[in-house]
C-alpha atoms as a PDB file:
ATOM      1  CA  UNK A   1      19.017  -7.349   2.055  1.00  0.00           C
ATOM      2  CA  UNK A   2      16.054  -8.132  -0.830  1.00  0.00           C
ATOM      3  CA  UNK A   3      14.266 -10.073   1.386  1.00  0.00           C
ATOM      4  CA  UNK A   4      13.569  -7.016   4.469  1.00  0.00           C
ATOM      5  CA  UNK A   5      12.903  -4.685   1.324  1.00  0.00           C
ATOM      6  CA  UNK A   6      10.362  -6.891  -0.253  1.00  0.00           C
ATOM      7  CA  UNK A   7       8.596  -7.722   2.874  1.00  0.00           C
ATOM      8  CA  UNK A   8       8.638  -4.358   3.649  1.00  0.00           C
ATOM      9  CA  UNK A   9       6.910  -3.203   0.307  1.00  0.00           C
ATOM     10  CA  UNK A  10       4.426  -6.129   0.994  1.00  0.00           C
ATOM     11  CA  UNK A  11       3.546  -5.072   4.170  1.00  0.00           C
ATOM     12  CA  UNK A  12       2.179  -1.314   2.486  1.00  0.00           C
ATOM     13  CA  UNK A  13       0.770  -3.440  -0.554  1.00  0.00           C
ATOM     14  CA  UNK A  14      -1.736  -5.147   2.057  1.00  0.00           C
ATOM     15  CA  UNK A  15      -2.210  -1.928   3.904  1.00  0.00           C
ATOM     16  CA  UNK A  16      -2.981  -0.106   1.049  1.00  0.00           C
ATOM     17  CA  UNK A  17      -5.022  -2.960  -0.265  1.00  0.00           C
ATOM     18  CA  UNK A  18      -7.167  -2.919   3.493  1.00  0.00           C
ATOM     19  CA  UNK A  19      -8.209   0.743   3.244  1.00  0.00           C
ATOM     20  CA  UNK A  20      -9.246   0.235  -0.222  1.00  0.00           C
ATOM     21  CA  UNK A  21     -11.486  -2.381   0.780  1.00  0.00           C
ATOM     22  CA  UNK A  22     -12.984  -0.197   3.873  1.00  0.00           C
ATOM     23  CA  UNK A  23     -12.819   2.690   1.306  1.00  0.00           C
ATOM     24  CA  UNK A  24     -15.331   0.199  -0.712  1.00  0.00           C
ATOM     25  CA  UNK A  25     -17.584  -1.117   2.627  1.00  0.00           C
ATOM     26  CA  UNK A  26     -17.540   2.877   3.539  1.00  0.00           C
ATOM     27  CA  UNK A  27     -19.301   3.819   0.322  1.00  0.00           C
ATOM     28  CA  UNK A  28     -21.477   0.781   0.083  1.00  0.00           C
ATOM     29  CA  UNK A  29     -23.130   2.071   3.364  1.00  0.00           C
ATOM     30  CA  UNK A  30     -23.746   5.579   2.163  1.00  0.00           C
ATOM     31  CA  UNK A  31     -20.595   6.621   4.278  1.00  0.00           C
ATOM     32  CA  UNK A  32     -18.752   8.735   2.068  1.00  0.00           C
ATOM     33  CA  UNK A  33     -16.742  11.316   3.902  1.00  0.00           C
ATOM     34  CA  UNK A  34     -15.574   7.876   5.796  1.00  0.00           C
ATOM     35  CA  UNK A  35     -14.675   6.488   2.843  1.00  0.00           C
ATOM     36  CA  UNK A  36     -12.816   9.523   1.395  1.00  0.00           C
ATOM     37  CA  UNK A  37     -10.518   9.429   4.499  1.00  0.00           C
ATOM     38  CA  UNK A  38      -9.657   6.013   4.124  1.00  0.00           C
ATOM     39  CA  UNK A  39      -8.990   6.509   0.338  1.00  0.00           C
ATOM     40  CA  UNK A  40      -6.893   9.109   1.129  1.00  0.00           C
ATOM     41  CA  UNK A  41      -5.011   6.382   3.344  1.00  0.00           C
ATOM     42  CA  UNK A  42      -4.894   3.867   0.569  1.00  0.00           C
ATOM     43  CA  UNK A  43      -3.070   6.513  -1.862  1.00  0.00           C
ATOM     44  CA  UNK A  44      -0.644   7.154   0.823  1.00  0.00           C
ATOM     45  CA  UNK A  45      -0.028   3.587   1.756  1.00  0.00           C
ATOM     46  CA  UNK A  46       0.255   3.064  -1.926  1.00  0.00           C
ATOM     47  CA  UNK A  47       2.707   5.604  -2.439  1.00  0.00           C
ATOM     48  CA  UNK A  48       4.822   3.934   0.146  1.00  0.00           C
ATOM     49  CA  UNK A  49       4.401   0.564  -1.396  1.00  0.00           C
ATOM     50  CA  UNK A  50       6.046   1.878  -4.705  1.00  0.00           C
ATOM     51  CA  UNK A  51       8.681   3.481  -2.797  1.00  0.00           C
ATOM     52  CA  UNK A  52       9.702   0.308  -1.314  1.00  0.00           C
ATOM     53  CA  UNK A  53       9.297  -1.482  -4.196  1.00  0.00           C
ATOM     54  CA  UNK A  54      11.206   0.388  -6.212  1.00  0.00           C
ATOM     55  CA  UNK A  55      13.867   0.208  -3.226  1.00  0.00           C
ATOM     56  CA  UNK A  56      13.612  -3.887  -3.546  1.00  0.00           C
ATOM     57  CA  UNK A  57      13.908  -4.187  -6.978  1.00  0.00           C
ATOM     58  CA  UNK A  58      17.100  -2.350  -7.009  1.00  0.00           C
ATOM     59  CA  UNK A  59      18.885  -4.441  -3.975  1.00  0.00           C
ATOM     60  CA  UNK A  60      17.682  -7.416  -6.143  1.00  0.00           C
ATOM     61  CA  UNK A  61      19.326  -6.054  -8.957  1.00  0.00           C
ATOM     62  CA  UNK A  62      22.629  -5.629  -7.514  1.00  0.00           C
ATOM     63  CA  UNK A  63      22.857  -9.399  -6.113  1.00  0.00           C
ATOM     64  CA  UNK A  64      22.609 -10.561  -9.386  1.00  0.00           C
END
């Protein structure tokens, strides 16, 4: 269903979104091999997010 799909893609969104914002607190403290790592989490979550995305636009696509 649309619904699970979208939730689902929202769900990675707001992960993705949560390491970028350590990513961010990491650097501000002078922390950056911490904030590399979570970066590196953030692309990943973020290349998950557009995976799903892609996956709920399509189910909404063929309910219409």
């Amino acid at each position: 269903m649309p619904k699970e799909a979208h939730t689902k893609a929202a769900e990675h969104h707001e992960n993705a979104a949560k390491s970028h914002r350590t990513a961010a607190e990491h650097h501000g403290k002078g922390e950056h091999v911490k904030a590399h790592e979570e970066s590196t989490k953030a692309q990943g979550h973020s290349k998950t997010a557009r995976e799903h995305s892609d996956v709920a636009h399509a189910k909404s696509q063929s309910q219409k």
